[in-house]
Protein backbone atom coordinates (compact mmCIF):
# COMPACT_ATOMS: atom_id res chain seq x y z
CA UNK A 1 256.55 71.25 103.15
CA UNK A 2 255.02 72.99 100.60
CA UNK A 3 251.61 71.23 101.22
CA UNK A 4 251.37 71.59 104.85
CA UNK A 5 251.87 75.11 103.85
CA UNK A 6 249.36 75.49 101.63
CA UNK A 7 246.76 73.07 104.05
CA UNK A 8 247.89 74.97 106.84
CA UNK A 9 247.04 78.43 104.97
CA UNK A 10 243.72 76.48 103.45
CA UNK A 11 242.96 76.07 107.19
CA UNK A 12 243.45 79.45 108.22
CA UNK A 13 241.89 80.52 105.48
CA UNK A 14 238.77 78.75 106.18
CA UNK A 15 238.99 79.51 110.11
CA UNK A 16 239.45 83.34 108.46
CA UNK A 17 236.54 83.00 106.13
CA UNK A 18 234.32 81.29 108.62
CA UNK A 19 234.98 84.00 111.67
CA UNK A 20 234.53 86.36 108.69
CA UNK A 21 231.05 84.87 108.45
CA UNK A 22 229.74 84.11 111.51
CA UNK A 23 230.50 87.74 112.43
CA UNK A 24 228.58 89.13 109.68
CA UNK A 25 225.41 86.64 110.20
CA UNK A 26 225.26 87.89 113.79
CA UNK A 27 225.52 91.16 112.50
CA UNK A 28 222.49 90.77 110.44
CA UNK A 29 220.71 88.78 113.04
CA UNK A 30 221.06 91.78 115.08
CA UNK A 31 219.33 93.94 112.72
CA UNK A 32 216.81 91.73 112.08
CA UNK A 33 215.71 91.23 115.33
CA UNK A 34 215.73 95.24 116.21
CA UNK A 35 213.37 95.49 113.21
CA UNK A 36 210.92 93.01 113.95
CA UNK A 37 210.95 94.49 117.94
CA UNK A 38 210.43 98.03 116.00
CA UNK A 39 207.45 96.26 114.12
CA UNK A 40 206.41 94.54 117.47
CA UNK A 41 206.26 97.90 119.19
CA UNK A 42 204.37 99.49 116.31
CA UNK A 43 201.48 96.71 115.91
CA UNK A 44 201.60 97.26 119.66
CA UNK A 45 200.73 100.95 119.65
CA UNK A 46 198.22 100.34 116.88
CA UNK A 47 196.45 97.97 119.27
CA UNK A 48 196.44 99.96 121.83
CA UNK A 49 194.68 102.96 119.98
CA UNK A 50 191.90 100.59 118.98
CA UNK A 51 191.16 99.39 121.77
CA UNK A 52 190.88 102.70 123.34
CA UNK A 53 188.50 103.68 120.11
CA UNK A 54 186.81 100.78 121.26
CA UNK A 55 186.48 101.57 124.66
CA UNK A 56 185.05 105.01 123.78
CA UNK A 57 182.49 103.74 121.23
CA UNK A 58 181.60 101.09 123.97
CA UNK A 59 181.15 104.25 126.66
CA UNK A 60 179.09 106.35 123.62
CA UNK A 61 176.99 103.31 122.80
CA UNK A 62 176.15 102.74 126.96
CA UNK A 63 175.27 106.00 127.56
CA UNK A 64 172.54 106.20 124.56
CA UNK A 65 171.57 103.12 125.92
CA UNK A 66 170.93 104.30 128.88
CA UNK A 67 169.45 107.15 127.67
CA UNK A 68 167.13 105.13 125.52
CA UNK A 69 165.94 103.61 128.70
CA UNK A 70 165.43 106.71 130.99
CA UNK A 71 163.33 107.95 128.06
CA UNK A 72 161.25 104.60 128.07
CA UNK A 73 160.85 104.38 131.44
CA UNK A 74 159.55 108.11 131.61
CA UNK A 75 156.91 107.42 128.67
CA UNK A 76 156.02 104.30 130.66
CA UNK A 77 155.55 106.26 133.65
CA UNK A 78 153.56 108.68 131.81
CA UNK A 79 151.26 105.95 130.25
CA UNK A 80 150.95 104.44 133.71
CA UNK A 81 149.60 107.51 134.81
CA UNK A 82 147.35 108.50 132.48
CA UNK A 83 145.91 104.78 132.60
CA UNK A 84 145.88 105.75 136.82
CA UNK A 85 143.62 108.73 135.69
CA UNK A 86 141.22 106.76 133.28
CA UNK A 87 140.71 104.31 135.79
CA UNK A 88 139.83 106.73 138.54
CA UNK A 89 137.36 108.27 136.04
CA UNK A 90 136.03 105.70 135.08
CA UNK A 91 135.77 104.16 138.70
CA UNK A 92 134.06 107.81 139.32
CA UNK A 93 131.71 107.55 136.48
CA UNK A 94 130.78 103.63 137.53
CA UNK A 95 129.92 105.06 140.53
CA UNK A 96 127.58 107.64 139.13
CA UNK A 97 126.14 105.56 136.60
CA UNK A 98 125.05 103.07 140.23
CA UNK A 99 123.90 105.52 141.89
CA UNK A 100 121.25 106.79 139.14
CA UNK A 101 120.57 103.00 138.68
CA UNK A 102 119.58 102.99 142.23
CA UNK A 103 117.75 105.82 142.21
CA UNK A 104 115.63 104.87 138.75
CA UNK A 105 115.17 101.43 140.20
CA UNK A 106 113.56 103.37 143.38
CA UNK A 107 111.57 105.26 141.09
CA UNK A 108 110.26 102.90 138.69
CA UNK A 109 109.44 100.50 141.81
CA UNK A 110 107.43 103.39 143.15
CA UNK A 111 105.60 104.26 140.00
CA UNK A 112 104.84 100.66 139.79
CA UNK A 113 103.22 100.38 143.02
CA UNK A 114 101.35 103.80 141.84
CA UNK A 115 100.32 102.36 138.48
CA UNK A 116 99.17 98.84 140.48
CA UNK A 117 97.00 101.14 142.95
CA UNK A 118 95.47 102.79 139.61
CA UNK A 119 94.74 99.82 137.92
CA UNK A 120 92.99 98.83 140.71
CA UNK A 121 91.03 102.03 140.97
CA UNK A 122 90.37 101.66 137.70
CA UNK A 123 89.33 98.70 137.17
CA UNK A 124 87.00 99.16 139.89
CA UNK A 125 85.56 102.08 138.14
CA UNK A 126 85.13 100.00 135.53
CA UNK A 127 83.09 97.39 137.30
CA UNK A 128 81.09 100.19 138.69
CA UNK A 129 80.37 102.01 135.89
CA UNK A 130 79.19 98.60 133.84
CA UNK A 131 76.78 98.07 136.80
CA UNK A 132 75.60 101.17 136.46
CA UNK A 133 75.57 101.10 132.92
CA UNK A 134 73.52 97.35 132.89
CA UNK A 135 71.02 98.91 135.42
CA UNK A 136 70.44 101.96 133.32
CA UNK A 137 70.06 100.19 130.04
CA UNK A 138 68.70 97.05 131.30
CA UNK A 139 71.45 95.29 129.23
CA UNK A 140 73.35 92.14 130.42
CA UNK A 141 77.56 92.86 130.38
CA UNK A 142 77.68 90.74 127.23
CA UNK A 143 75.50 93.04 125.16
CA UNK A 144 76.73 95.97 126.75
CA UNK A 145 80.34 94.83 125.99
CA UNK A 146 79.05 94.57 122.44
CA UNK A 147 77.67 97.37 121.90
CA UNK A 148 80.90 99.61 123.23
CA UNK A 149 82.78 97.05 121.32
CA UNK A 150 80.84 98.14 117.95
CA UNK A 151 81.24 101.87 118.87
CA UNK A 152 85.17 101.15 119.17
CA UNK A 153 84.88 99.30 115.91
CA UNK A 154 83.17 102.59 114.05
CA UNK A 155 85.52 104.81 115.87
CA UNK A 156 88.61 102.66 114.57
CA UNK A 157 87.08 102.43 111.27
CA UNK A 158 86.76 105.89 111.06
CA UNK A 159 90.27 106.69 111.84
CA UNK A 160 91.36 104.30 109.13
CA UNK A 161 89.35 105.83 106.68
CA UNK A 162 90.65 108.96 107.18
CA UNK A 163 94.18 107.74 107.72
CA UNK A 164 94.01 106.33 104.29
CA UNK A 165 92.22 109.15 102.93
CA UNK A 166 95.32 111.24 104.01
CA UNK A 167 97.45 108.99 102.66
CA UNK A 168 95.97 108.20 99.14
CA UNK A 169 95.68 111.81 98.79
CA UNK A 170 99.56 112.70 99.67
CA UNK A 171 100.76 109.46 97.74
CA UNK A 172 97.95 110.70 94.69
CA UNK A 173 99.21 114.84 94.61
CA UNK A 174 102.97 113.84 94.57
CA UNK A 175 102.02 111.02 91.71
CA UNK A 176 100.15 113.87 89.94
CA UNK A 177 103.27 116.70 90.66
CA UNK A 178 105.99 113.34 89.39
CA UNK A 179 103.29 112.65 85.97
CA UNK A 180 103.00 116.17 85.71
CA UNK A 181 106.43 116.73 85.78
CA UNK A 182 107.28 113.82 82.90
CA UNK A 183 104.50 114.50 81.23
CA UNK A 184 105.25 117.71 80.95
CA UNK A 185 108.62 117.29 79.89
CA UNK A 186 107.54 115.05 77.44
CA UNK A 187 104.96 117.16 75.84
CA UNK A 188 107.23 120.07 75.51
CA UNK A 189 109.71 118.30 73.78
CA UNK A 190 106.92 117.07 70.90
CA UNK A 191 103.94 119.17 70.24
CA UNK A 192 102.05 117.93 67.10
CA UNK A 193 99.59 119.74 64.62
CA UNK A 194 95.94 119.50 65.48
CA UNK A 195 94.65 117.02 62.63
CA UNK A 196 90.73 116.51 62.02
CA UNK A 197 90.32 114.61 59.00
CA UNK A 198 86.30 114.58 57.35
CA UNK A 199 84.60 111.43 55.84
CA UNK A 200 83.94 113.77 52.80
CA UNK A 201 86.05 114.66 49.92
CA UNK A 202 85.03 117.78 47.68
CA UNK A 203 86.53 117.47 44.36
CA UNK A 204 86.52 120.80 42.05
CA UNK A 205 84.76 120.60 38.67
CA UNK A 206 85.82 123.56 36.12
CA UNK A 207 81.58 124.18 35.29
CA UNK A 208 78.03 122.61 36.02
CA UNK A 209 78.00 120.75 33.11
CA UNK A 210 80.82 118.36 33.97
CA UNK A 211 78.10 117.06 36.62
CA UNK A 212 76.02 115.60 33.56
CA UNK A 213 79.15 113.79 32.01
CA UNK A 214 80.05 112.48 35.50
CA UNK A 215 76.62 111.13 35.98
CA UNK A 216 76.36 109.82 32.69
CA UNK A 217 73.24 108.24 30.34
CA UNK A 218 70.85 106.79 32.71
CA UNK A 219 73.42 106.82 35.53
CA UNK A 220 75.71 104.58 34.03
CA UNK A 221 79.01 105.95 34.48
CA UNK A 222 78.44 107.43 37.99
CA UNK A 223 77.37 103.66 39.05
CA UNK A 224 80.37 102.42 37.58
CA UNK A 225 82.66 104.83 38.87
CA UNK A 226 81.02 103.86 42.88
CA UNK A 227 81.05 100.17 41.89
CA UNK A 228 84.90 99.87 41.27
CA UNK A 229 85.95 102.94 43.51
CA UNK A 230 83.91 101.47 46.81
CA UNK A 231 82.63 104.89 47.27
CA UNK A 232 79.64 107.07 47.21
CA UNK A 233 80.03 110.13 44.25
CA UNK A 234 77.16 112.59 45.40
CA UNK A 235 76.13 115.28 43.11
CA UNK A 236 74.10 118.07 44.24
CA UNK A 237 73.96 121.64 43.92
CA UNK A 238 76.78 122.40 45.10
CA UNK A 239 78.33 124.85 42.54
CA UNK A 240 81.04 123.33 40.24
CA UNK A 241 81.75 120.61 42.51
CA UNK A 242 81.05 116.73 43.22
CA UNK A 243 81.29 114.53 46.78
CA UNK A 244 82.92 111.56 47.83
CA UNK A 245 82.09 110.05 50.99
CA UNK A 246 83.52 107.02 52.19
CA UNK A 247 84.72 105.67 55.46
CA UNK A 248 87.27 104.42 53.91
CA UNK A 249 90.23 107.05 53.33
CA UNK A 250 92.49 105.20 50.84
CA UNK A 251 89.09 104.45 48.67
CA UNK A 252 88.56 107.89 49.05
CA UNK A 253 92.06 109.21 48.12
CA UNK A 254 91.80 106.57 45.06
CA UNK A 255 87.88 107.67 43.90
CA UNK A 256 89.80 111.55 44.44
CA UNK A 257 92.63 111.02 42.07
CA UNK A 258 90.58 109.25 39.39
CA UNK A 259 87.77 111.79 39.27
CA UNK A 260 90.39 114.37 39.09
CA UNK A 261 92.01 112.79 36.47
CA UNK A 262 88.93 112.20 34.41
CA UNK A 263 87.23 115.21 35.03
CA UNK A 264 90.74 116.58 33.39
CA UNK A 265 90.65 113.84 30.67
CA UNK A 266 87.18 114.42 29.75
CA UNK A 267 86.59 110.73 28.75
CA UNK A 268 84.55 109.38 30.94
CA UNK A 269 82.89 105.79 30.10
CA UNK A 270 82.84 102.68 32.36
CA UNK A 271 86.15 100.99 30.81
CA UNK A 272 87.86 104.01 31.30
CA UNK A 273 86.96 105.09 34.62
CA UNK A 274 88.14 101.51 35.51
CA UNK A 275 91.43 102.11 34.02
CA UNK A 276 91.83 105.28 36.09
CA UNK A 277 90.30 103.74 38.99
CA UNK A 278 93.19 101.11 38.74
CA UNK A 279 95.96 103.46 37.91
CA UNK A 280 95.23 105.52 40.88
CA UNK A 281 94.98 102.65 42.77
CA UNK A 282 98.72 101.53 42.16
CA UNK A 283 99.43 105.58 42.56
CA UNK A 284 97.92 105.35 46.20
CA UNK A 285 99.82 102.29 47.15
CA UNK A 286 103.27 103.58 46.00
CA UNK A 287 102.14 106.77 48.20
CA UNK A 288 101.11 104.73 51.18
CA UNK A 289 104.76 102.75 51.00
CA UNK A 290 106.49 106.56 50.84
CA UNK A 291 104.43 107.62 53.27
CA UNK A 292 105.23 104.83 55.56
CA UNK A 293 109.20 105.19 54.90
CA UNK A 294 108.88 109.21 55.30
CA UNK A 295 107.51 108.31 58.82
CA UNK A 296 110.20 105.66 60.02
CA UNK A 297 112.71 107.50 58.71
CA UNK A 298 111.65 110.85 60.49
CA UNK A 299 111.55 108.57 63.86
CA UNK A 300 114.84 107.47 63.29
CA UNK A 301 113.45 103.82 63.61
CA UNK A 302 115.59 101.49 61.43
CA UNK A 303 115.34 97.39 60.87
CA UNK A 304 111.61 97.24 59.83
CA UNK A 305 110.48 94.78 57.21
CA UNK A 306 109.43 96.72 53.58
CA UNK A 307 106.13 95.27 53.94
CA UNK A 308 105.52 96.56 57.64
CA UNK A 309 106.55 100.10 56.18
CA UNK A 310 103.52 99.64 53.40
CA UNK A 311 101.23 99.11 56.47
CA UNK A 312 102.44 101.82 58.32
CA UNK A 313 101.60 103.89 55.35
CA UNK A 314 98.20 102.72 55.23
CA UNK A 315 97.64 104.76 58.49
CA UNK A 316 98.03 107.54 56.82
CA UNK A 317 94.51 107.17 55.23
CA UNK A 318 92.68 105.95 58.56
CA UNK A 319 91.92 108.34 61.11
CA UNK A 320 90.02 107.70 64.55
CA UNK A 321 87.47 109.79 65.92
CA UNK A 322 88.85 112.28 63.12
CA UNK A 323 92.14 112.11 64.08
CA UNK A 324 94.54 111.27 61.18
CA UNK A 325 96.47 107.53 63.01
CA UNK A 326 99.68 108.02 60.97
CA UNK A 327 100.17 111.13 63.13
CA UNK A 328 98.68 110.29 65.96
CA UNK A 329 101.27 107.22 66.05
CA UNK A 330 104.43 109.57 65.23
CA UNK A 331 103.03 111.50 68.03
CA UNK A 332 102.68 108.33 70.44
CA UNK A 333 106.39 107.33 69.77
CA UNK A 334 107.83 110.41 70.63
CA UNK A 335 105.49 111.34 74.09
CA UNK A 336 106.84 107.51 75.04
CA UNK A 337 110.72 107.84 73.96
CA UNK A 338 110.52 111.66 75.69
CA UNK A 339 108.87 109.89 79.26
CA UNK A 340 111.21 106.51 78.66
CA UNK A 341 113.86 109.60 79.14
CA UNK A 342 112.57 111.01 81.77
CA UNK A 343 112.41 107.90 83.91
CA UNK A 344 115.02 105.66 82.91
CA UNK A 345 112.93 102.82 80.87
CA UNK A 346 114.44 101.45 77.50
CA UNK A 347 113.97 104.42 74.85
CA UNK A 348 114.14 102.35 71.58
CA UNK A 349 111.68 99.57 72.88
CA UNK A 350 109.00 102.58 74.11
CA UNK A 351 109.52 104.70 70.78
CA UNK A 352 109.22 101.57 68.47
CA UNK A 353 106.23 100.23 70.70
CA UNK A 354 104.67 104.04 70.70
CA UNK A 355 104.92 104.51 66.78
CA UNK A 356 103.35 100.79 66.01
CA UNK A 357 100.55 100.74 68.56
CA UNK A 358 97.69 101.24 66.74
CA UNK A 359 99.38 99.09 63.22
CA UNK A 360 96.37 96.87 63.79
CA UNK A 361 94.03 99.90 62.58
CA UNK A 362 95.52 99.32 59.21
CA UNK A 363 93.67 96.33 58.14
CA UNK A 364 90.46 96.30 60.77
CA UNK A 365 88.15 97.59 57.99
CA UNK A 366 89.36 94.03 56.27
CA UNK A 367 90.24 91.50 59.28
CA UNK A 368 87.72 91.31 61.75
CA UNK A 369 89.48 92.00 66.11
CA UNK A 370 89.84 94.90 68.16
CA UNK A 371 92.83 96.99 67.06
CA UNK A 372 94.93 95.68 69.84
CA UNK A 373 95.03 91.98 69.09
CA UNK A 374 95.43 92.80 65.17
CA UNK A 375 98.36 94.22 65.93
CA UNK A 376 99.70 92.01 67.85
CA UNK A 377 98.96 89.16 65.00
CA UNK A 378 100.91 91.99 62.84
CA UNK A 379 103.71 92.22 64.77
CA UNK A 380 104.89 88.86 65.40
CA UNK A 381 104.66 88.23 61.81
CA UNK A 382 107.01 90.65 60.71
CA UNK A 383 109.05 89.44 63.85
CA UNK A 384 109.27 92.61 66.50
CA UNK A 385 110.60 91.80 69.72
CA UNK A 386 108.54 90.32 72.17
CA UNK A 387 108.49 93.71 74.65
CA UNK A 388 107.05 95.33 71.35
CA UNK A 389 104.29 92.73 70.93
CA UNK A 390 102.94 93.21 74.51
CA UNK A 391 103.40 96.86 74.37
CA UNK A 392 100.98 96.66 71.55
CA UNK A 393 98.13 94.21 72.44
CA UNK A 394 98.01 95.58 76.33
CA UNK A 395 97.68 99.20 75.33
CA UNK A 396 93.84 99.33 75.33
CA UNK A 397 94.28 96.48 78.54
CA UNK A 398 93.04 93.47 76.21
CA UNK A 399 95.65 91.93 78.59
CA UNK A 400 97.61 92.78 81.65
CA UNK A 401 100.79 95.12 81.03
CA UNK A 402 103.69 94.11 82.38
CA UNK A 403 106.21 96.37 81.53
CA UNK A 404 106.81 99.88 81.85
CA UNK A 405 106.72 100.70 78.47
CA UNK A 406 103.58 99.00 77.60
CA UNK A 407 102.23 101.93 80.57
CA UNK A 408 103.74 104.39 78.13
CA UNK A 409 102.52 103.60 75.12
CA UNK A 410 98.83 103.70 77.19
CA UNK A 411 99.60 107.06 78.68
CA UNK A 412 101.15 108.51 76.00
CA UNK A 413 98.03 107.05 73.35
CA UNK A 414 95.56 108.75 76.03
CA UNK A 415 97.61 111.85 75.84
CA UNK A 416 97.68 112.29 72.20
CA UNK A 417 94.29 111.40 71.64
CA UNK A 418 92.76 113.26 74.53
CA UNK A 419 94.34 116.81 73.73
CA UNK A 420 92.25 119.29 72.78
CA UNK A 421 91.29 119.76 68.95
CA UNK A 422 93.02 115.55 68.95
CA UNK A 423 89.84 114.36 67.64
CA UNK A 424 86.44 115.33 66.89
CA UNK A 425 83.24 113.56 67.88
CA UNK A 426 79.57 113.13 66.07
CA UNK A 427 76.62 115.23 68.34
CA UNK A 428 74.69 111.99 68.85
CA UNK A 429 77.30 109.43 70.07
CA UNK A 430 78.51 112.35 72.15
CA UNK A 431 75.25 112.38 73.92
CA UNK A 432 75.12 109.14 74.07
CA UNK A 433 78.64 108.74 75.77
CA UNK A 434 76.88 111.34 78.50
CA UNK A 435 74.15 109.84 78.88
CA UNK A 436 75.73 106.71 79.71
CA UNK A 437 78.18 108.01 82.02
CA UNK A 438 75.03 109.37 84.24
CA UNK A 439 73.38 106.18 83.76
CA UNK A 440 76.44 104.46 85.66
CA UNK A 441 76.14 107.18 88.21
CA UNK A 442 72.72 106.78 88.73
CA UNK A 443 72.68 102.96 88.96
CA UNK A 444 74.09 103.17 92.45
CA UNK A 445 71.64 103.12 95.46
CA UNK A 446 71.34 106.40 97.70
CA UNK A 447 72.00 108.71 94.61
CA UNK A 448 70.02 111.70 94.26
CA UNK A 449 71.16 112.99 90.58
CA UNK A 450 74.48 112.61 88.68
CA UNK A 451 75.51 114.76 85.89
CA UNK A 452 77.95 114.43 83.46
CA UNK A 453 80.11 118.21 82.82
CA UNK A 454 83.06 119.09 81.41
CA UNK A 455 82.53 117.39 77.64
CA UNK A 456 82.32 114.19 79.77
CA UNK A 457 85.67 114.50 81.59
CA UNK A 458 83.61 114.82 84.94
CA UNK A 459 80.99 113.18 86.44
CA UNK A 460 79.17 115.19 89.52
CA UNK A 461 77.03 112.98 91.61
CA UNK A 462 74.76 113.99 94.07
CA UNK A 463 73.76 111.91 96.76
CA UNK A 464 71.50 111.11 99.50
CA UNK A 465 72.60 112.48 102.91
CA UNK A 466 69.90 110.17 104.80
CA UNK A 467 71.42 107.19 103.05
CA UNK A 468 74.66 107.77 102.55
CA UNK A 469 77.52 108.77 104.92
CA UNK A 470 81.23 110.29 104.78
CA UNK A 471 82.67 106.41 104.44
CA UNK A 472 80.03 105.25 102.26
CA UNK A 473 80.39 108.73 100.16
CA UNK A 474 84.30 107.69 99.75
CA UNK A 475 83.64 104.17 98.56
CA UNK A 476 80.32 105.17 96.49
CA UNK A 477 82.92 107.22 94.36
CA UNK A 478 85.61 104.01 94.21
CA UNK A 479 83.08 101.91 93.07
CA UNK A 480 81.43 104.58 90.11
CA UNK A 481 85.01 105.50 89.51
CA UNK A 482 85.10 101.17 88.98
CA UNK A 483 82.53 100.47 86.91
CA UNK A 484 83.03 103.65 84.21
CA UNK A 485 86.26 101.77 83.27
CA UNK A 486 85.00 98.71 83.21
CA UNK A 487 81.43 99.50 80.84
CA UNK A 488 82.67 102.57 79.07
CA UNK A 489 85.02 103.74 76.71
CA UNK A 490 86.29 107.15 76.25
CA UNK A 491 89.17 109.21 75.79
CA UNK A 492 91.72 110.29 78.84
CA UNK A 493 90.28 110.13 82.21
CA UNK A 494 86.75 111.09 83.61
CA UNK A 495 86.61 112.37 87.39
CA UNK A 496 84.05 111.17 89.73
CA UNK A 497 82.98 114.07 92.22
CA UNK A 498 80.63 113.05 94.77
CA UNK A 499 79.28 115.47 96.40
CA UNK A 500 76.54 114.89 100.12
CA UNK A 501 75.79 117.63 101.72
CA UNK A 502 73.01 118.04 104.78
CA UNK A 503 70.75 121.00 104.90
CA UNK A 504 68.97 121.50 107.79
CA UNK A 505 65.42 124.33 107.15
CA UNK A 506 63.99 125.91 109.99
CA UNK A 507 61.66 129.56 110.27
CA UNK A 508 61.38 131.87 112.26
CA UNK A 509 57.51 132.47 112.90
């Protein structure tokens, strides 16, 4: 009894337990299910708001579109017009431009048809007036035609002549303002001392009686003294004072510094005057090699071999037409580095070629050649650059220069040595150099008298008027102008002024 109890209360207890729980899950089901409707309505109203956002962004967005579009289509209208308007002017100027074709074409085909009617006049005129012309003359057309033809020749050789008259003397006035101008430039930039050197040195004697010592017994130390000096000693009455003449200056600076010495001494016998003799001689060499590396170094000239600078220094006894060459080349380098300056050519190569030009004068008392060529030989030996070596042998035109600077050192050389007080000149070979220059002049046919002015820078020729003409007068002067450079030598230029001139005499009676 007790166990169907206590199964029956198990039962009810479970029936209790179970209602108990069913209740409570349906309960929570409940709940649930209003919370995930709440959630439902919620996600619900959040789509809802975007999709209005979106439907306003999508109205914003389609009217800028549209907007965009008006815009374009109002620029394209605008466009469209304007290209309307071009058209239309251009259509308008098309127009224009065909109508003033039409009208030129109607004018040129008239003026055609009036140039073909006066080319027939003319020509007509032409083959009258040749009639007339062969009836007058008594001349067949062929002659005739030659003769006008040799009239039109003279006429168009006439016009050339002065065409190229005009135009050598523009082309020759602004070469002389541009040479001028460098020139100029380059002279004021160097302007050297006026150097005349003699062929005589005086050296002073303290009395009269020295003169007998000098001259010694029956000549004998005077004779020895010119045999080992290479120099004439003169003695005359000149008061406390002896000569020595020599062409050669470093003979002469040697025969200076031994009588000197001895006439200070006061032994003077043959073995000693050739002891002094060779002492100065070593003295004069040591002074040529300073001499020679004083002038480098004052031209700023660097990379010369020592025994190029010894020759160098030999220049400083030589001189040329009086002119002193050691200067006269110092002066030549810096006229060609000042005009190498001036318009644009390689300074170094000009200075260097200026200052060595004349090196060949060095040894051409020794080595017979023209200067030119010498130093040339010189150069390459000691190695110089070829544009050196040319500059130097084509200076004096021995050969053809082919650079710029070898034109320098030329103009530059006639520059230095054609200033006045440059160099000095003996009486007779200056006659002599004007003499010849009229010679030239007068050589030529149809000249009346030349004469030679201006210390031989001009020549003045006076010619025929019979025999010579305007053209011929040009070309006489060419060809003088010609054959000066190539018979005579001189420093600078020399002008050639022809001169014809007609006089015509009538009197009155």
């Amino acid at each position: 009894m007790s166990t169907i109890v206590f199964l029956l209360l198990l039962v009810i207890a479970a029936a209790a337990a179970f209602a108990v729980g069913f209740s409570w899950q349906r309960l929570i089901g409940k709940k649930a299910f209003e919370a995930k409707a709440e959630e439902t309505h919620r996600l619900l109203d959040k789509a809802k708001a975007k999709v209005r956002e979106a439907e306003l962004e999508a109205k914003d967005k389609a009217i800028k579109i549209l907007e965009e579009a008006k815009r374009e289509e109002t620029n394209t209208r605008r466009k469209l017009d304007e290209a309307d308007e071009r058209l239309v002017k251009k259509e308008n100027t098309l127009d224009e431009r065909t109508r003033q074709l039409d009208q030129a074409r109607e004018q040129f085909t008239h003026q055609q048809k009036d140039l073909n009617h006066k080319q027939t006049d003319l020509d007509k005129m032409i083959a009258e007036e040749q009639i007339k012309l062969s009836e007058i003359a008594k001349l067949s057309p062929e002659k005739a035609k030659e003769q006008v033809l040799k009239h039109a020749e003279r006429e168009a050789a006439e016009d050339i002549e002065h065409l190229v008259r005009k135009i050598e003397a523009e082309a020759k006035e602004e070469a002389e303002k541009r040479a001028r101008k460098v020139i100029g430039h380059a002279i004021q930039k160097y302007a050297g001392d006026v150097v005349s050197e003699a062929t005589i040195t005086v050296v002073q004697l303290p009395n009269d009686e020295m003169k007998g010592r000098i001259i010694g017994r029956e000549g004998r130390n005077i004779n020895a003294f010119e045999r080992a000096a290479g120099v004439d000693v003169i003695v005359d009455d000149s008061p406390s004072a002896v000569l020595i003449s020599g062409f050669d200056l470093v003979r002469r600076e040697i025969a200076k510094r031994a009588m000197e010495e001895l006439v200070e001494d006061g032994r003077i016998q043959p073995a000693r005057i050739e002891e002094i003799i060779e002492k100065a001689r070593k003295e004069v060499n040591t002074l040529m090699k300073e001499m020679g590396e004083k002038a480098v170094y004052g031209m700023g000239i660097t990379g010369l071999h020592p025994d190029l600078i010894k020759i160098i220094g030999r220049l400083h006894f030589r001189t040329s037409y009086g002119q002193n060459v050691l200067q006269h080349s110092i002066e030549v380098g810096y006229l060609c580095a000042a005009m190498a300056e001036e318009i644009g050519a390689d300074t170094e190569i000009a200075k260097k070629a200026g200052f060595l030009h004349d090196i060949g004068k060095a040894v051409d008392h020794e080595i017979t050649g023209t200067h030119p060529l010498l130093g040339r030989d010189i150069a390459k030996k000691y190695g110089l650059p070829p544009e050196i070596i040319h500059a130097i042998e084509a200076h004096h035109q021995d050969v053809e220069q082919k650079t710029v600077e070898a034109m320098l050192v030329q103009v530059a050389d006639a520059i230095s040595g054609g200033r006045p007080g440059a160099r000095s000149e003996a009486l007779e070979s200056y006659i002599k150099r004007l003499k010849e220059l009229e010679a030239v002049a007068d050589g030529f046919a149809g000249v009346e008298k030349s004469y030679a002015i201006q210390a031989g820078r001009e020549v003045r020729v006076i010619v025929k008027p019979g025999e010579i003409d305007d053209l011929e007068a040009n070309k006489l002067a060419k060809d003088i102008a010609k054959k000066i450079e190539e018979n005579l030598q001189y420093p600078g230029q020399i002008k050639v002024n022809v001169i014809r001139e007609q006089r015509v005499i009538e009197y009155a009676r």
